[in-house]
C-alpha atoms as a PDB file:
ATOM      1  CA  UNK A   1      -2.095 -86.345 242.299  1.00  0.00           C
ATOM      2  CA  UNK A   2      -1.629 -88.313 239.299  1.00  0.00           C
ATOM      3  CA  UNK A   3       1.724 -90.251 238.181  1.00  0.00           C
ATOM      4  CA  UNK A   4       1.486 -92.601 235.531  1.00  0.00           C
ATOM      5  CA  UNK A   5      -1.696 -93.682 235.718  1.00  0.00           C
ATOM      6  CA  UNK A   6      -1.767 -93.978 239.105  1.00  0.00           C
ATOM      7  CA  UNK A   7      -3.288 -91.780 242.082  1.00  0.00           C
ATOM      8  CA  UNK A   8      -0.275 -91.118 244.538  1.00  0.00           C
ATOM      9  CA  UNK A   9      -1.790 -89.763 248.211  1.00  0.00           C
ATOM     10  CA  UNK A  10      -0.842 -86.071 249.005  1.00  0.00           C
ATOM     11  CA  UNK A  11       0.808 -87.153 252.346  1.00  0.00           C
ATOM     12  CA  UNK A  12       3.206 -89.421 249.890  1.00  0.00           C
ATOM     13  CA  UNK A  13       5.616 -85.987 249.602  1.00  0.00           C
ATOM     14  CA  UNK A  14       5.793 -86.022 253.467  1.00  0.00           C
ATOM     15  CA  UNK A  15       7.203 -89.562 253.351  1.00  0.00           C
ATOM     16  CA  UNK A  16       9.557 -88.657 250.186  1.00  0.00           C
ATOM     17  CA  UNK A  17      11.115 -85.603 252.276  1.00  0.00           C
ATOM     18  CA  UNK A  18      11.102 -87.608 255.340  1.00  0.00           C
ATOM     19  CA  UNK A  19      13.259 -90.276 253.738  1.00  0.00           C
ATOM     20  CA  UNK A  20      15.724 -87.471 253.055  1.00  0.00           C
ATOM     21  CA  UNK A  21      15.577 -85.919 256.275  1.00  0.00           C
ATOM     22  CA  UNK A  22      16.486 -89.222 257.619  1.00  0.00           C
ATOM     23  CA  UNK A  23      19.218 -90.089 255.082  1.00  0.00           C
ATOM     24  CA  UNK A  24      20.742 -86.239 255.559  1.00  0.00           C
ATOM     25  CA  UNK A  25      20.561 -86.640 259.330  1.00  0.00           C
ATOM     26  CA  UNK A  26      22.551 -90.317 259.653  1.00  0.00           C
ATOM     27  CA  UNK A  27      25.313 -88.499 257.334  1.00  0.00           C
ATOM     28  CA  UNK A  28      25.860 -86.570 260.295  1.00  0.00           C
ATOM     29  CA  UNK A  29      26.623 -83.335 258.367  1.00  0.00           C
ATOM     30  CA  UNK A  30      25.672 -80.832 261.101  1.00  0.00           C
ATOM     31  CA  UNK A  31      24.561 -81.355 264.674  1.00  0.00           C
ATOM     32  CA  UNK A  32      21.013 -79.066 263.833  1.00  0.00           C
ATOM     33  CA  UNK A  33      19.725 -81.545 262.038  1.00  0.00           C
ATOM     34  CA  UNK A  34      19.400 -84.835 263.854  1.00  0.00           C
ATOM     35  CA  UNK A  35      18.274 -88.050 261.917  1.00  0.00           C
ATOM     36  CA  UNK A  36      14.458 -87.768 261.569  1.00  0.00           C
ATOM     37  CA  UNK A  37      14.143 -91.431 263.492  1.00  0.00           C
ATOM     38  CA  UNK A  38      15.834 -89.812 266.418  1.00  0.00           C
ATOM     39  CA  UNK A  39      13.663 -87.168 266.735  1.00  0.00           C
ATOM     40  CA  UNK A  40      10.409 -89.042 266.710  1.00  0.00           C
ATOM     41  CA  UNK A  41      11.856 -91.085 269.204  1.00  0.00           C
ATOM     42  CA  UNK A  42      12.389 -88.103 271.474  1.00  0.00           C
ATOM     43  CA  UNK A  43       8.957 -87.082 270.926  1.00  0.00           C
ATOM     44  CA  UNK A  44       7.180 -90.664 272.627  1.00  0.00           C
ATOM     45  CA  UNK A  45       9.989 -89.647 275.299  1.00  0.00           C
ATOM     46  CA  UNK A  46       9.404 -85.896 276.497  1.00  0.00           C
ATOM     47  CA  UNK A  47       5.793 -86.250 275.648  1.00  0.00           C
ATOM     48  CA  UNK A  48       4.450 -88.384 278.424  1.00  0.00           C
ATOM     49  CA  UNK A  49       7.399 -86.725 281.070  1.00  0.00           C
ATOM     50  CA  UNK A  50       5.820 -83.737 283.607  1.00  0.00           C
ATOM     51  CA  UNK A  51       7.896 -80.782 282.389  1.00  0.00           C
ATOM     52  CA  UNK A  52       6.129 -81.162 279.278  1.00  0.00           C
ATOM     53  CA  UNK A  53       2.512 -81.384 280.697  1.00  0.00           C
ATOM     54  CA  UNK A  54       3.706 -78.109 282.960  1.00  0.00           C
ATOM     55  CA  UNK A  55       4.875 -76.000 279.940  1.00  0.00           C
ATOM     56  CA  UNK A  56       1.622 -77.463 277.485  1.00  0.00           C
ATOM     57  CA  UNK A  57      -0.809 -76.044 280.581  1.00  0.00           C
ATOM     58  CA  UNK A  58       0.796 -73.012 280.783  1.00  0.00           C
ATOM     59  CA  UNK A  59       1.122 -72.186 276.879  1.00  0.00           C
ATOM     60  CA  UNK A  60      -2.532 -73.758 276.572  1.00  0.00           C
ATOM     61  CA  UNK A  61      -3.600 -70.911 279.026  1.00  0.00           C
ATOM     62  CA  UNK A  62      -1.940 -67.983 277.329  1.00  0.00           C
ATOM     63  CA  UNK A  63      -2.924 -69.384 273.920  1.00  0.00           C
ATOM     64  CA  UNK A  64      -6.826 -69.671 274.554  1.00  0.00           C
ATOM     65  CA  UNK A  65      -7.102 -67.362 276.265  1.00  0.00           C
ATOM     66  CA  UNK A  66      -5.491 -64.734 273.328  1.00  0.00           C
ATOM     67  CA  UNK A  67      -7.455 -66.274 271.246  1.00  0.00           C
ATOM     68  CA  UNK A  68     -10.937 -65.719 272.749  1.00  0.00           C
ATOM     69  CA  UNK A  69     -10.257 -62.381 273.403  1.00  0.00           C
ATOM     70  CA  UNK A  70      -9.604 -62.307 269.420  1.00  0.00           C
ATOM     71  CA  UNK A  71     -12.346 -63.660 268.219  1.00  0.00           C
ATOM     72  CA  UNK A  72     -15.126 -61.677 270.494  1.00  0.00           C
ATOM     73  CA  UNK A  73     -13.360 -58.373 269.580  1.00  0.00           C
ATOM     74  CA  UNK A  74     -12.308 -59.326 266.008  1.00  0.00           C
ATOM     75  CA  UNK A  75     -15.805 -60.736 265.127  1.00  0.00           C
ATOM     76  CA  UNK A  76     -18.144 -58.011 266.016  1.00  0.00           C
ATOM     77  CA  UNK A  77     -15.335 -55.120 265.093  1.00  0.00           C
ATOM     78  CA  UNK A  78     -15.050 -56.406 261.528  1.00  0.00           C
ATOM     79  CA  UNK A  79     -19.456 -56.986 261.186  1.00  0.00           C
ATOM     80  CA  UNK A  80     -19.171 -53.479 262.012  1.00  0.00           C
ATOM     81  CA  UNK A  81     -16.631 -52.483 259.141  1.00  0.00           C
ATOM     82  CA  UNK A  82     -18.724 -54.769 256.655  1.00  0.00           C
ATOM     83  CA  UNK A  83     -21.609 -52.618 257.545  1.00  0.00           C
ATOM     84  CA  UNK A  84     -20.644 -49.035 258.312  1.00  0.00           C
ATOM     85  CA  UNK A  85     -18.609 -47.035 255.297  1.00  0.00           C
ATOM     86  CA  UNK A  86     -17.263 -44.809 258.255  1.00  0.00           C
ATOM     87  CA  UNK A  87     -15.621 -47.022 260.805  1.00  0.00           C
ATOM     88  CA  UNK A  88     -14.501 -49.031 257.905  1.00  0.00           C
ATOM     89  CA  UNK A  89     -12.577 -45.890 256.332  1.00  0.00           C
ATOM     90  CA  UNK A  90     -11.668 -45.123 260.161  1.00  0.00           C
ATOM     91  CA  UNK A  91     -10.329 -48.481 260.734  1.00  0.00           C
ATOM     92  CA  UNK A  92      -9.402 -50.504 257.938  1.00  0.00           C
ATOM     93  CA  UNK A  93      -5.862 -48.915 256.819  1.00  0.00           C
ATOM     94  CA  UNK A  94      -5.020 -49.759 260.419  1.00  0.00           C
ATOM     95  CA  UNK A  95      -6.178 -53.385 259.964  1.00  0.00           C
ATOM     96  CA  UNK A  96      -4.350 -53.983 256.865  1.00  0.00           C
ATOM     97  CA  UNK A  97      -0.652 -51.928 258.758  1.00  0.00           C
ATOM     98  CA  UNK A  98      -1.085 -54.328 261.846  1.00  0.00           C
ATOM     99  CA  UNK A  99      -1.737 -57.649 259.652  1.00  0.00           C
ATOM    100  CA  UNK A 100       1.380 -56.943 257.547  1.00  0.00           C
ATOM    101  CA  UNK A 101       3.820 -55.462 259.955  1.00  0.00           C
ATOM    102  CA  UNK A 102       6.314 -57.207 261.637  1.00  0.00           C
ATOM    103  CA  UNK A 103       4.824 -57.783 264.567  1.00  0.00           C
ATOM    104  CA  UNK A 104       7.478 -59.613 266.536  1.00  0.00           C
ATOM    105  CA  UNK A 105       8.897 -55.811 266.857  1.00  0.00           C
ATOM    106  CA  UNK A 106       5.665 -54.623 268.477  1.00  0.00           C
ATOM    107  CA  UNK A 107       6.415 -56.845 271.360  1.00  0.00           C
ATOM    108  CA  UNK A 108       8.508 -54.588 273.878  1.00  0.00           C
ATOM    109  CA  UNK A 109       6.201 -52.178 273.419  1.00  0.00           C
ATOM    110  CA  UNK A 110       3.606 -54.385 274.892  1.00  0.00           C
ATOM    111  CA  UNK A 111       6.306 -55.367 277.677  1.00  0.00           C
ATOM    112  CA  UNK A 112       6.282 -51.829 278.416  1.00  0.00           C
ATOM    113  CA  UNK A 113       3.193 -51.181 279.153  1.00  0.00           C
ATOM    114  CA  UNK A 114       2.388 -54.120 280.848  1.00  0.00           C
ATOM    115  CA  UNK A 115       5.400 -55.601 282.707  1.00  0.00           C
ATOM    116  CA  UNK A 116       6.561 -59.195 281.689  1.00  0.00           C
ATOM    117  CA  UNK A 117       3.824 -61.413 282.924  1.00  0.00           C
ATOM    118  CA  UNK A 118       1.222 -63.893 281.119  1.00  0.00           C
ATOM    119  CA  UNK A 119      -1.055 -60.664 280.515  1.00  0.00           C
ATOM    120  CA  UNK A 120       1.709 -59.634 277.961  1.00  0.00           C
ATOM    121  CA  UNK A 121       1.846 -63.276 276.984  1.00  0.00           C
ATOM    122  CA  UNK A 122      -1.833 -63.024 276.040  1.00  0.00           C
ATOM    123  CA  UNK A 123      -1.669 -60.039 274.566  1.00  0.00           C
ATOM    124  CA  UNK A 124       0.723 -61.130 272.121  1.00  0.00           C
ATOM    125  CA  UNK A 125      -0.924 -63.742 270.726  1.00  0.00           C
ATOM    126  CA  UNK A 126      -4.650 -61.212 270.638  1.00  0.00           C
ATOM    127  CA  UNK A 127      -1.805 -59.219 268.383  1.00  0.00           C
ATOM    128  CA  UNK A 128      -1.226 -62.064 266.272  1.00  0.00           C
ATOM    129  CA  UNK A 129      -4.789 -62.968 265.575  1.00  0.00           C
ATOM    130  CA  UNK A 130      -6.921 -60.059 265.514  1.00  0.00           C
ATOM    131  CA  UNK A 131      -6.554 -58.600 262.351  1.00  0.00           C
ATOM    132  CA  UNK A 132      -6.877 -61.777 260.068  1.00  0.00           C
ATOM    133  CA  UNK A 133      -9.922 -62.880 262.004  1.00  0.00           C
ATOM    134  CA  UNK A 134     -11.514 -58.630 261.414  1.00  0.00           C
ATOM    135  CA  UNK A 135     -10.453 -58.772 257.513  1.00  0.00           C
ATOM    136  CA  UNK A 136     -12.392 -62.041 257.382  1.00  0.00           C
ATOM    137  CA  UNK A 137     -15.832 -61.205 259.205  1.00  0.00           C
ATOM    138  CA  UNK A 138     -15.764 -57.880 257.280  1.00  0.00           C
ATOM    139  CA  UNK A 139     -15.413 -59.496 254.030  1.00  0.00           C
ATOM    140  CA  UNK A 140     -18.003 -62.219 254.702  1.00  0.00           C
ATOM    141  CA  UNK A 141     -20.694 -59.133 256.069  1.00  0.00           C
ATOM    142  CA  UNK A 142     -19.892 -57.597 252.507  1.00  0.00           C
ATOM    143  CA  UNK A 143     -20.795 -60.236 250.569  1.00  0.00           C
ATOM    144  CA  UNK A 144     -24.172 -60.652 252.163  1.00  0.00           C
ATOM    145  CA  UNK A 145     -26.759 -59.569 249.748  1.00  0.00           C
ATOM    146  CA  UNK A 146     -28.827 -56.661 250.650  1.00  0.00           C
ATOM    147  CA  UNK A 147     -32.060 -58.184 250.595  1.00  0.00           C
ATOM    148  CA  UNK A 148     -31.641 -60.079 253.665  1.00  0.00           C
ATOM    149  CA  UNK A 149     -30.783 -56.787 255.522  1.00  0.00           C
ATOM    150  CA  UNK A 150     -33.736 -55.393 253.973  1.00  0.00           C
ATOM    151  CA  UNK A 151     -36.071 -57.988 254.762  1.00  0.00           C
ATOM    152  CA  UNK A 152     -34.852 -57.788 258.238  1.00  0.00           C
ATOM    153  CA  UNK A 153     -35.407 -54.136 258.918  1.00  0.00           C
ATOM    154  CA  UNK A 154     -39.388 -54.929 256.644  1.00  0.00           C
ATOM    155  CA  UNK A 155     -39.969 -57.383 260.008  1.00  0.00           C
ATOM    156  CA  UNK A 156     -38.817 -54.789 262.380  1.00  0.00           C
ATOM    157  CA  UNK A 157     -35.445 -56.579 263.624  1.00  0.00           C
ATOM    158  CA  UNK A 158     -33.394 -54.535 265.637  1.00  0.00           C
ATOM    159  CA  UNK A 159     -29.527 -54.153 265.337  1.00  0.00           C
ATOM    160  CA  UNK A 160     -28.380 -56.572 267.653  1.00  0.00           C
ATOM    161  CA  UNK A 161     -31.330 -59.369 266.254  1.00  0.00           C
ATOM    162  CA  UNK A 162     -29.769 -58.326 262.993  1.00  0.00           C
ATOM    163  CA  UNK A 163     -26.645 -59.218 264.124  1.00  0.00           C
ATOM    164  CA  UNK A 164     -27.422 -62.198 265.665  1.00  0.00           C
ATOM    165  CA  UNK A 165     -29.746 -63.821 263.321  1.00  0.00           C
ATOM    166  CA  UNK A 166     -28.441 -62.143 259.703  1.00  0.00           C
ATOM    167  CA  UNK A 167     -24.724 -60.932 259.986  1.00  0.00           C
ATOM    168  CA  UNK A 168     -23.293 -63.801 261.833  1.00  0.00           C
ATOM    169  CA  UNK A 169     -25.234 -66.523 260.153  1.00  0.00           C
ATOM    170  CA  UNK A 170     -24.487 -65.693 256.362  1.00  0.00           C
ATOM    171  CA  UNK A 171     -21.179 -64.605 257.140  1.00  0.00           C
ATOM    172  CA  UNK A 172     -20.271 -67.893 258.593  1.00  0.00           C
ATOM    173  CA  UNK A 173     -18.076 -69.198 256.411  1.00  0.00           C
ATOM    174  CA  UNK A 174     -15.759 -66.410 255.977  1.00  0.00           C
ATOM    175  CA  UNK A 175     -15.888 -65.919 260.160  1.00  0.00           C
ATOM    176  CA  UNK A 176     -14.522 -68.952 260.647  1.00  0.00           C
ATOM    177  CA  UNK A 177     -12.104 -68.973 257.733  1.00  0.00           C
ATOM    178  CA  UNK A 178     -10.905 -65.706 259.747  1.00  0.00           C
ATOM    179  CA  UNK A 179     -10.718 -67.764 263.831  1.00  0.00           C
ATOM    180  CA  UNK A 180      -8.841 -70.696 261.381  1.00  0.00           C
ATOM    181  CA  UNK A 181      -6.490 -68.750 260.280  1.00  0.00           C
ATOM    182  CA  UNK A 182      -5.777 -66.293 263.638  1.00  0.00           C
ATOM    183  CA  UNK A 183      -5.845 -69.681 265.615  1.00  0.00           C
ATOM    184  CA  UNK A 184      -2.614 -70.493 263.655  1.00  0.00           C
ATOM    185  CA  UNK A 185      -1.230 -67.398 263.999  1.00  0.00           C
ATOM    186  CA  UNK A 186      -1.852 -67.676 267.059  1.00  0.00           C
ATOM    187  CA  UNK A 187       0.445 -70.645 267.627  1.00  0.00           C
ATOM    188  CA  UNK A 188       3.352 -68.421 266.442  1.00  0.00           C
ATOM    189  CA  UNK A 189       2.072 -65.422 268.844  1.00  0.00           C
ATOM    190  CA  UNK A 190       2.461 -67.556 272.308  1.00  0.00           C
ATOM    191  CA  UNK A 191       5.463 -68.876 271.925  1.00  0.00           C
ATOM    192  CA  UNK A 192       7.175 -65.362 270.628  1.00  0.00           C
ATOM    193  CA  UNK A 193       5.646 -63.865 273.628  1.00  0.00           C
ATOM    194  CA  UNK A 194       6.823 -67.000 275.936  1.00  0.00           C
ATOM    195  CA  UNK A 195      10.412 -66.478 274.095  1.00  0.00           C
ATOM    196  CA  UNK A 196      10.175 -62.476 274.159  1.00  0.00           C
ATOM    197  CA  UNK A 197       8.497 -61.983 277.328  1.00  0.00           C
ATOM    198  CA  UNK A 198       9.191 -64.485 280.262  1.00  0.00           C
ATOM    199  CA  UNK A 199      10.557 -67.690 279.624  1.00  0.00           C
ATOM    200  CA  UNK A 200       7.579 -70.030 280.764  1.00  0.00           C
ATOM    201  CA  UNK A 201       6.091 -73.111 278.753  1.00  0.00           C
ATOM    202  CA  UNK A 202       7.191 -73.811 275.866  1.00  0.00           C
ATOM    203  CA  UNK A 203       9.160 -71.021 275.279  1.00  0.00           C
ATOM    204  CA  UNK A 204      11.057 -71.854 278.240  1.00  0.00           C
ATOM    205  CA  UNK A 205      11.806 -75.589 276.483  1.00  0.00           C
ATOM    206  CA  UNK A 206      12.952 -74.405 273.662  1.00  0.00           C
ATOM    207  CA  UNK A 207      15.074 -72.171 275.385  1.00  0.00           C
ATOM    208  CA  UNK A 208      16.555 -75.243 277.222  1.00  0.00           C
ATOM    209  CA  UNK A 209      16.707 -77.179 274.656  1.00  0.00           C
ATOM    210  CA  UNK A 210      18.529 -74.344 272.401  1.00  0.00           C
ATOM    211  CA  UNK A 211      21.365 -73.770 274.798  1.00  0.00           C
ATOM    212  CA  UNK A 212      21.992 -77.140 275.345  1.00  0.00           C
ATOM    213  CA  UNK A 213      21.862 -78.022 271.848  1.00  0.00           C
ATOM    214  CA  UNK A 214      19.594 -80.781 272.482  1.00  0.00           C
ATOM    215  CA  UNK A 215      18.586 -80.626 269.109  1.00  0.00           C
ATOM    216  CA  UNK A 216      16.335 -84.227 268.948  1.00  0.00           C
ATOM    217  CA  UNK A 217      14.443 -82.659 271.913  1.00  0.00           C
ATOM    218  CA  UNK A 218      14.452 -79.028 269.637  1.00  0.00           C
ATOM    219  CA  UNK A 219      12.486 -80.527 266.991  1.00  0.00           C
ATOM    220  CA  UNK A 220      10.432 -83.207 268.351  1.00  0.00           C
ATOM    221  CA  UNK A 221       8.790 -80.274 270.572  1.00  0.00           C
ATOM    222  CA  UNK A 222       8.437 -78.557 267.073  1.00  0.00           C
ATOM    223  CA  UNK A 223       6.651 -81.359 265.353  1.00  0.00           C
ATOM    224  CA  UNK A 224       4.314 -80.977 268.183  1.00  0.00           C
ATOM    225  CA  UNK A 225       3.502 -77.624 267.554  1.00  0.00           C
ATOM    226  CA  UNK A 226       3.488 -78.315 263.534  1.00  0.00           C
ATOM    227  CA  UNK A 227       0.750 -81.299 264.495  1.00  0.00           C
ATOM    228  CA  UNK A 228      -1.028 -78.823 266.962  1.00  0.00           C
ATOM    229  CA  UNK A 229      -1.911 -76.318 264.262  1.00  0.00           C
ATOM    230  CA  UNK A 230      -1.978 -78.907 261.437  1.00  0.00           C
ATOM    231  CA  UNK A 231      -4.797 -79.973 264.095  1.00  0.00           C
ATOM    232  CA  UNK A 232      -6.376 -76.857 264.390  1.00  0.00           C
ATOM    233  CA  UNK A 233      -6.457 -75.910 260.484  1.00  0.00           C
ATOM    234  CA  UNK A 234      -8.243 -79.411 260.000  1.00  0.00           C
ATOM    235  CA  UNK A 235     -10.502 -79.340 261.756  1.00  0.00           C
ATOM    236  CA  UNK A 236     -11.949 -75.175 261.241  1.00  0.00           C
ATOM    237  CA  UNK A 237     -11.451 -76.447 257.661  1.00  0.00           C
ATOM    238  CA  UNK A 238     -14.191 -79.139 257.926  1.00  0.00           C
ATOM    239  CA  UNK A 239     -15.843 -77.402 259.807  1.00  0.00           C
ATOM    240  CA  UNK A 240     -15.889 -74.589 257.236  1.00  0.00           C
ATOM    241  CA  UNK A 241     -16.984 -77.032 254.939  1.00  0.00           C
ATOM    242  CA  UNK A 242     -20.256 -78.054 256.973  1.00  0.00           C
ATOM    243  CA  UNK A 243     -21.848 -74.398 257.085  1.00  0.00           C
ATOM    244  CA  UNK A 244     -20.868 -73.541 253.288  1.00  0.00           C
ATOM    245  CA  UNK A 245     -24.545 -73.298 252.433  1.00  0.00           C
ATOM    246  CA  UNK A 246     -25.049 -70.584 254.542  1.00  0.00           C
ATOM    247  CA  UNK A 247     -22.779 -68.425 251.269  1.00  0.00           C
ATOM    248  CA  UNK A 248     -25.552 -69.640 249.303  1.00  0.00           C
ATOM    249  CA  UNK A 249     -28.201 -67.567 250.910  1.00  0.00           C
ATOM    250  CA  UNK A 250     -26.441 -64.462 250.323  1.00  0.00           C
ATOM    251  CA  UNK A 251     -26.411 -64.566 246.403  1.00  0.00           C
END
């Protein structure tokens, strides 16, 4: 960004609203929104403390686990829409329901069926993720250009060497756009299901914190999760970046 002549840094509009944040919070207007200061300063405090180690281990559990299950069901399930018209037709309009429903409202029924430990935990953040991370790998298997799955059949490749050494390759880019983007969704999944479905890890802190109205303690555990997925979005995003010449190969 350019302002007079001179190039301001993107991050400069985090300082700019932080500055306000600050000034709104020492007005003291409402007790929700604690001077920025304060809450950063609760943040160096809960961080190092057990409770918070506890609840990260336990959310770090249900959230990696979701997300693994995600990505080796979403990855090979959307390959397979890219490349067949029929489980594409089958599947897709249920893709695109699940991706924009309300999903939060899908929880019970998981709860339901399978009672209100981490297994529902897990399964709510797989139900957060999925569907991005299928859309993605199917779109990146469609753009691949036929001549690479025809050369492949010429050398007698079979389906899975095909998939292994074709699909996944050239549609690299798009996969991990997909896992980028379901990881962050992800972030909301785990602690819905932690708030929803049994009031362990971080769910459980907020929780606390909410009925209390501990408010500093609130958002500082926020800005963790804001940095967590700010973290994870980084870093697929260069990553991302590295293996865009594999799109090339496709044209």
């Amino acid at each position: 960004m350019i302002i007079a002549g001179y190039r301001i840094p993107l991050f400069a509009s985090l300082l700019v609203w932080g500055l306000i944040w600050e000034l709104f919070g020492q007005l003291g207007a409402t007790l929700v929104v604690p001077p920025l200061s304060a809450v950063l300063d609760r943040m160096v405090e809960i961080v190092p403390t057990k409770v918070f180690a506890s609840a990260l281990w336990i959310t770090g559990k249900a959230f990696f686990a979701g997300v693994l299950i995600a990505v080796l069901v979403g990855v090979p399930l959307g390959v397979c829409m890219g490349r067949s018209v029929i489980m594409d037709r089958l599947l897709l309009p249920w893709v695109n329901l699940f991706l924009s429903a309300p999903l939060t409202a899908l929880v019970p029924v998981i709860m339901v069926l399978f009672g209100f430990g981490q297994t529902t935990i897990i399964l709510t953040v797989v139900l957060f993720a999925i569907w991005i991370i299928v859309l993605d790998a199917r779109a990146g298997v469609r753009a691949i250009s036929p001549s690479l799955v025809e050369m492949a059949h010429s050398f007698g490749a079979t389906r899975w060497q095909a998939f292994r050494h074709i699909y996944m390759w050239a549609a690299l880019p798009e996969i991990l756009s997909g896992v980028r983007l379901g990881m962050i969704r992800a972030v909301k999944g785990v602690v819905i299901g932690q708030l929803l479905v049994s009031i362990v890890g971080f769910g459980r802190l907020f929780e606390l914190y909410s009925s209390r109205f501990l408010m500093e303690h609130f958002w500082a555990l926020l800005f963790v999760l804001f940095a967590f997925a700010f973290a994870i979005n980084e870093g697929l995003a260069w990553l991302e970046r590295k293996v865009e010449y594999y799109a090339a190969s496709r044209g």
